[in-house]
PDB file of N, CA and C in Angstrom:
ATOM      1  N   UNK A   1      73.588  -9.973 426.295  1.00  0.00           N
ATOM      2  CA  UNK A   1      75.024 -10.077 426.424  1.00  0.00           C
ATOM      3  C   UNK A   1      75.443 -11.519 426.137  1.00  0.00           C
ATOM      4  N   UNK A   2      76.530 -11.700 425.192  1.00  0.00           N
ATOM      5  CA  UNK A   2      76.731 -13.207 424.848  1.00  0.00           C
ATOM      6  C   UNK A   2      78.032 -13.206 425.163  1.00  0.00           C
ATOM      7  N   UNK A   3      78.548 -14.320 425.906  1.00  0.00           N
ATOM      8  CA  UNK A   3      79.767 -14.999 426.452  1.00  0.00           C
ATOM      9  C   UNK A   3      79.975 -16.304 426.603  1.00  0.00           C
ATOM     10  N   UNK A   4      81.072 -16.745 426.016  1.00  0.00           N
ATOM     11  CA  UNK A   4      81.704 -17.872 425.966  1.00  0.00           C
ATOM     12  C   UNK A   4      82.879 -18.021 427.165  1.00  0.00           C
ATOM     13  N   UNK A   5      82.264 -19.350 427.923  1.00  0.00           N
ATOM     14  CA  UNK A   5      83.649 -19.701 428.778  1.00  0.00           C
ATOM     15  C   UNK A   5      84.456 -20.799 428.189  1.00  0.00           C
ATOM     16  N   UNK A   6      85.649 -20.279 428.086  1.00  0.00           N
ATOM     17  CA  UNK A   6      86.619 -21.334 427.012  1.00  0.00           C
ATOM     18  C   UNK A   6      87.251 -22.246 428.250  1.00  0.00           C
ATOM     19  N   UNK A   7      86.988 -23.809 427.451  1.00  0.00           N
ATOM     20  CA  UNK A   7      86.699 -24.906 427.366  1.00  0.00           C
ATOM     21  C   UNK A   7      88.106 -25.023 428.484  1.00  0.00           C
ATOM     22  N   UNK A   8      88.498 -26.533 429.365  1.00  0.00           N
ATOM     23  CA  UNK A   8      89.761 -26.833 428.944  1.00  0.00           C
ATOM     24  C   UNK A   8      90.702 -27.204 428.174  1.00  0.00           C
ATOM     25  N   UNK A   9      91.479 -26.673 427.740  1.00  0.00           N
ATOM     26  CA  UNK A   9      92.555 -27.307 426.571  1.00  0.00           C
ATOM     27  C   UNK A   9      91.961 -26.663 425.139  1.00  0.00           C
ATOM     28  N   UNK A  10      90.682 -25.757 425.428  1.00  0.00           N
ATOM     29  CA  UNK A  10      90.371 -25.117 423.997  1.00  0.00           C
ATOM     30  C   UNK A  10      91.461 -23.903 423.349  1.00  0.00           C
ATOM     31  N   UNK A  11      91.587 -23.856 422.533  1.00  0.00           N
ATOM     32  CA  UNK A  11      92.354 -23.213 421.530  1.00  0.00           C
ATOM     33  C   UNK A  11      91.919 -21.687 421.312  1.00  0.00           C
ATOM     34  N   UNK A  12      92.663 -20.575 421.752  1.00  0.00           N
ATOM     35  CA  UNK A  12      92.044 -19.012 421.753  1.00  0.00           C
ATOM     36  C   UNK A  12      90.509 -19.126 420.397  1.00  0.00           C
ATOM     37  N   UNK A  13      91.394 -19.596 419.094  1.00  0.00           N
ATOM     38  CA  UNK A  13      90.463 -19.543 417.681  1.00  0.00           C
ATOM     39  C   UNK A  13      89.582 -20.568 418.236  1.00  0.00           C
ATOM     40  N   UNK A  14      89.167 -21.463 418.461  1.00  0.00           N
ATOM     41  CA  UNK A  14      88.207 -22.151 418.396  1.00  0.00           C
ATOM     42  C   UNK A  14      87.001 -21.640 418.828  1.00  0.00           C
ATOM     43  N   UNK A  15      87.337 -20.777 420.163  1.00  0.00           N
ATOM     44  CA  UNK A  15      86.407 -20.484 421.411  1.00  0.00           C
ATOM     45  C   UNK A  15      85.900 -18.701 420.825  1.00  0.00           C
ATOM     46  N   UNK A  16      87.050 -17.808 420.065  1.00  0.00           N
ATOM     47  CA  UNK A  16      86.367 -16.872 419.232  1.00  0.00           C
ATOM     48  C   UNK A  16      85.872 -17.758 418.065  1.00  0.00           C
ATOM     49  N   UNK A  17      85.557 -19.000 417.215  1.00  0.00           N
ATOM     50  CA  UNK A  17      84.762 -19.273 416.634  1.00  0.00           C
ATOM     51  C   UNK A  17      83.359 -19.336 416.837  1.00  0.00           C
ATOM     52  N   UNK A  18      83.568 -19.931 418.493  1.00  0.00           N
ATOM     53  CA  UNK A  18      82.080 -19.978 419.112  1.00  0.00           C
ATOM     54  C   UNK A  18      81.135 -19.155 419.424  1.00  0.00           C
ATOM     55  N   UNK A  19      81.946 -18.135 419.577  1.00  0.00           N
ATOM     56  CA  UNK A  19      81.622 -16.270 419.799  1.00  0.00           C
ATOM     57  C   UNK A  19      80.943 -15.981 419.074  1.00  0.00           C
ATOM     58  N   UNK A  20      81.765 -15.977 417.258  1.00  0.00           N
ATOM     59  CA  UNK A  20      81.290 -15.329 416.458  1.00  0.00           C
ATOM     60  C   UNK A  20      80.102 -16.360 416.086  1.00  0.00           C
ATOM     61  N   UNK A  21      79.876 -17.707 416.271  1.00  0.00           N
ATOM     62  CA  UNK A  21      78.598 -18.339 416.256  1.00  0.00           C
ATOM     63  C   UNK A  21      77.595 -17.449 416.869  1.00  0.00           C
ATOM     64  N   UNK A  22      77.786 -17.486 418.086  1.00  0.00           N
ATOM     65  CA  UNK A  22      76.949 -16.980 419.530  1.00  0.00           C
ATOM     66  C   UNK A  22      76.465 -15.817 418.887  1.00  0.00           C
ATOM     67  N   UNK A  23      76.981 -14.913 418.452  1.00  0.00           N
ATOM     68  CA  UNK A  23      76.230 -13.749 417.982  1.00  0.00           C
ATOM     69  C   UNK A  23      75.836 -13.477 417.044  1.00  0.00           C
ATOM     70  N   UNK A  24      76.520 -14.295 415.621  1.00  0.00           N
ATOM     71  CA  UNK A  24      75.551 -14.489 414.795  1.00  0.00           C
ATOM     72  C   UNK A  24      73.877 -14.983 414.549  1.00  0.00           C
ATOM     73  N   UNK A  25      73.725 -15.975 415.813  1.00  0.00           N
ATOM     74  CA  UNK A  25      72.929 -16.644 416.350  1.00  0.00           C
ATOM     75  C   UNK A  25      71.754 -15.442 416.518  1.00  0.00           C
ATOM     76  N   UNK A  26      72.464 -14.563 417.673  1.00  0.00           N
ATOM     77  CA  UNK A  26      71.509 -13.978 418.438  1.00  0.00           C
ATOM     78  C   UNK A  26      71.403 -12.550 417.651  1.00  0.00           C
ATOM     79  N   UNK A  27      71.863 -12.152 416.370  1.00  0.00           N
ATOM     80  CA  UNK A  27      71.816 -11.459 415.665  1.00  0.00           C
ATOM     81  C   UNK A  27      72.479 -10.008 415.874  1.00  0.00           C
ATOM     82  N   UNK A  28      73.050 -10.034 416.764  1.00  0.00           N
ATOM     83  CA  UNK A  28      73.797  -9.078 417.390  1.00  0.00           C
ATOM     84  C   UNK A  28      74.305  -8.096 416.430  1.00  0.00           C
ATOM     85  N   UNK A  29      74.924  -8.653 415.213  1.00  0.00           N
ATOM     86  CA  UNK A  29      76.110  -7.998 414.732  1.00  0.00           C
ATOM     87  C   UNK A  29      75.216  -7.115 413.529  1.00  0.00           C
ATOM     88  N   UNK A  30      73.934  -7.978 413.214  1.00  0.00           N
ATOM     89  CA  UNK A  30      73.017  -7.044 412.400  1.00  0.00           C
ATOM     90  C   UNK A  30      72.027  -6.119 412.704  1.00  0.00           C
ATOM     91  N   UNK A  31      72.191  -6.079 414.113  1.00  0.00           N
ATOM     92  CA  UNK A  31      71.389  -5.183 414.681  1.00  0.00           C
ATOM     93  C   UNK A  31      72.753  -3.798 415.178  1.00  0.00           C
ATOM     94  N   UNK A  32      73.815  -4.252 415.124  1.00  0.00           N
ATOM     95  CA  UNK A  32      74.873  -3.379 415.239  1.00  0.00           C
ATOM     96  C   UNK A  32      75.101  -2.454 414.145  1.00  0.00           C
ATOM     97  N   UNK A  33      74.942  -3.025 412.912  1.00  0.00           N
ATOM     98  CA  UNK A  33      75.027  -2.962 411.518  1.00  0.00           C
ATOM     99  C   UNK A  33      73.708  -2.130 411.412  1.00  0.00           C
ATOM    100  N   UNK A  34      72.840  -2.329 411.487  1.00  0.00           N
ATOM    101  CA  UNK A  34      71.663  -1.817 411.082  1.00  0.00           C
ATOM    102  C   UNK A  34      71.755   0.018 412.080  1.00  0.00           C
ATOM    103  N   UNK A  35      72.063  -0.059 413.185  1.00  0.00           N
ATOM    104  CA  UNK A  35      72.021   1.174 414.222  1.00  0.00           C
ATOM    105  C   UNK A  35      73.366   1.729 413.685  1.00  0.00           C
ATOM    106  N   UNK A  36      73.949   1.876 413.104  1.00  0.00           N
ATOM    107  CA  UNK A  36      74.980   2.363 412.034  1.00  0.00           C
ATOM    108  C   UNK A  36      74.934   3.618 412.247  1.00  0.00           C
ATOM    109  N   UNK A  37      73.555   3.918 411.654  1.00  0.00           N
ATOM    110  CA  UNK A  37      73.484   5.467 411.406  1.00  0.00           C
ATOM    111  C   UNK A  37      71.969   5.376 411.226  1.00  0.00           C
ATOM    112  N   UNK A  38      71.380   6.595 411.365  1.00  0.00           N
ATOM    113  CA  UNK A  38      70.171   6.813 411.380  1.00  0.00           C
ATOM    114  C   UNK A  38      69.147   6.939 410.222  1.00  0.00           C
ATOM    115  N   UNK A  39      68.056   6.101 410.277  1.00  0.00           N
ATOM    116  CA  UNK A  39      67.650   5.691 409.340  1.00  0.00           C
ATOM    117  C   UNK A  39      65.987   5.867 409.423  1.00  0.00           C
ATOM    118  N   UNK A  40      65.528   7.083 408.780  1.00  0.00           N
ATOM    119  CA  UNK A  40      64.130   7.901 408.609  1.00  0.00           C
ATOM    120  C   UNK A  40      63.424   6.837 408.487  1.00  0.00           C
ATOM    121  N   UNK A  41      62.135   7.215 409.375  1.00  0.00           N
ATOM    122  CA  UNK A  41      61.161   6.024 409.463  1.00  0.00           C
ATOM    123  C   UNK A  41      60.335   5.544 407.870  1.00  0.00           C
ATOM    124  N   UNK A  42      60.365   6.583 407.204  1.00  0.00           N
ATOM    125  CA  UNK A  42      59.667   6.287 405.871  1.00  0.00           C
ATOM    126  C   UNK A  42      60.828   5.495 404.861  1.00  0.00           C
ATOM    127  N   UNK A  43      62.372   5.581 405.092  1.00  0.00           N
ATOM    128  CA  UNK A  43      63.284   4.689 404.445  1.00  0.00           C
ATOM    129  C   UNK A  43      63.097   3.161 404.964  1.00  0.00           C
ATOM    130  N   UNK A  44      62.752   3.462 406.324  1.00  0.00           N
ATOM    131  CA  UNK A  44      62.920   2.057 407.272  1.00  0.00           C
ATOM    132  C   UNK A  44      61.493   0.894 406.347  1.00  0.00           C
ATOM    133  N   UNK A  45      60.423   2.029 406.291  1.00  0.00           N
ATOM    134  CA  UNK A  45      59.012   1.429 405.888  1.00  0.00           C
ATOM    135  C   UNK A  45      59.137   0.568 404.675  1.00  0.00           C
ATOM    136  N   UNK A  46      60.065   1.644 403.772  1.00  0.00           N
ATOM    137  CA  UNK A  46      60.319   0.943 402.519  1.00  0.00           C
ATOM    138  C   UNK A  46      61.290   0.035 402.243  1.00  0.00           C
ATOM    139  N   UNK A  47      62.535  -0.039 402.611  1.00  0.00           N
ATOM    140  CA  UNK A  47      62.885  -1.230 403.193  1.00  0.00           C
ATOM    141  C   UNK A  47      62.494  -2.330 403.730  1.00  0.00           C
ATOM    142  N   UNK A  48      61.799  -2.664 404.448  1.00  0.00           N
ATOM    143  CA  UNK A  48      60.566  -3.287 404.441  1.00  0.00           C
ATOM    144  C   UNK A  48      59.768  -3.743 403.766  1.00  0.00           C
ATOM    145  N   UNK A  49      59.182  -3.450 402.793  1.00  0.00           N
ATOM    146  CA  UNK A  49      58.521  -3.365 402.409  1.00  0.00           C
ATOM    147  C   UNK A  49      59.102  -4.630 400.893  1.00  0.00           C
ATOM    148  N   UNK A  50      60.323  -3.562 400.358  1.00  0.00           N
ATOM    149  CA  UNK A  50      61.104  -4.568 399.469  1.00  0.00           C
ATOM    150  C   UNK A  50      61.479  -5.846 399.980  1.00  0.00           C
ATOM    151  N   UNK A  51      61.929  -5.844 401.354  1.00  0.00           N
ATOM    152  CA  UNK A  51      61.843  -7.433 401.656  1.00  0.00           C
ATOM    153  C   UNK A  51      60.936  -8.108 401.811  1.00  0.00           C
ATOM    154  N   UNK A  52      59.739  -7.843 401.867  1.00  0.00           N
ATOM    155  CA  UNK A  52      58.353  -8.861 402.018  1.00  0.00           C
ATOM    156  C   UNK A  52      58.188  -8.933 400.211  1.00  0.00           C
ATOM    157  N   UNK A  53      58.744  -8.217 399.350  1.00  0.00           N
ATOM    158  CA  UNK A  53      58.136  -8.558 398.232  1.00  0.00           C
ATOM    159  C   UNK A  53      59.203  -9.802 397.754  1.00  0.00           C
ATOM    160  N   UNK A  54      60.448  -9.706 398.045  1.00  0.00           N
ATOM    161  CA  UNK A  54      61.736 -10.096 397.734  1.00  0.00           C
ATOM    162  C   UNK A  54      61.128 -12.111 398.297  1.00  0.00           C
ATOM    163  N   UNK A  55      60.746 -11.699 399.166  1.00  0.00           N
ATOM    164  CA  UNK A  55      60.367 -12.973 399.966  1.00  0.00           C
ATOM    165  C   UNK A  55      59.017 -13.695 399.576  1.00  0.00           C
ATOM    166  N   UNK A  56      57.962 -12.781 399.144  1.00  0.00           N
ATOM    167  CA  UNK A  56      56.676 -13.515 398.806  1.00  0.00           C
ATOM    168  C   UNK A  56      57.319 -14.238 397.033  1.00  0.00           C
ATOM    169  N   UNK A  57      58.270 -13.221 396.435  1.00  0.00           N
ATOM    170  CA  UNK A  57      58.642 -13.770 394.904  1.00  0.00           C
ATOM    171  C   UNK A  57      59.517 -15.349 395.157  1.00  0.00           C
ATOM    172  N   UNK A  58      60.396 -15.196 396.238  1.00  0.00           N
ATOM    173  CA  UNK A  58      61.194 -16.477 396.573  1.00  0.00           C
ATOM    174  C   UNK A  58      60.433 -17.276 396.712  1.00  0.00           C
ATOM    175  N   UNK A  59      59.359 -17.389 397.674  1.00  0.00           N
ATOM    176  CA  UNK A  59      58.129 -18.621 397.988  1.00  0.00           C
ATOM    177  C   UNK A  59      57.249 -19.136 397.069  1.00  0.00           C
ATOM    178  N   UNK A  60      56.793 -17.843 396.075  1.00  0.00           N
ATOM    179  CA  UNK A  60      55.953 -18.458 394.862  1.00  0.00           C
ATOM    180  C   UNK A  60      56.411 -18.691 393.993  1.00  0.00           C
TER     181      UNK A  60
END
């Protein structure tokens, strides 16, 4: 659970800036994103799978 206590004299936007830090941070919003909808373990595998290749091509 992520919460921000706004500041004194902080500004509504500033303190939802910090928010949307805070959970970007803690990945919240892509794990929200990802539980979307349901997603077969053999799609999940391969998915996967393309990102380790996506990532070993970036490094070498």
């Amino acid at each position: 659970m992520s919460e921000v206590k706004v500041r004194e004299g902080e500004t509504f936007e500033s303190a939802l800036r910090r928010f949307n830090k805070k959970i970007k941070q803690n990945g919240i919003l892509s794990e929200v994103r990802r539980r979307e909808y349901y997603e077969k373990p053999s799609v999940r595998r391969k998915r996967k799978l393309v990102a380790a290749k996506k990532r070993r091509l970036k490094a070498g």
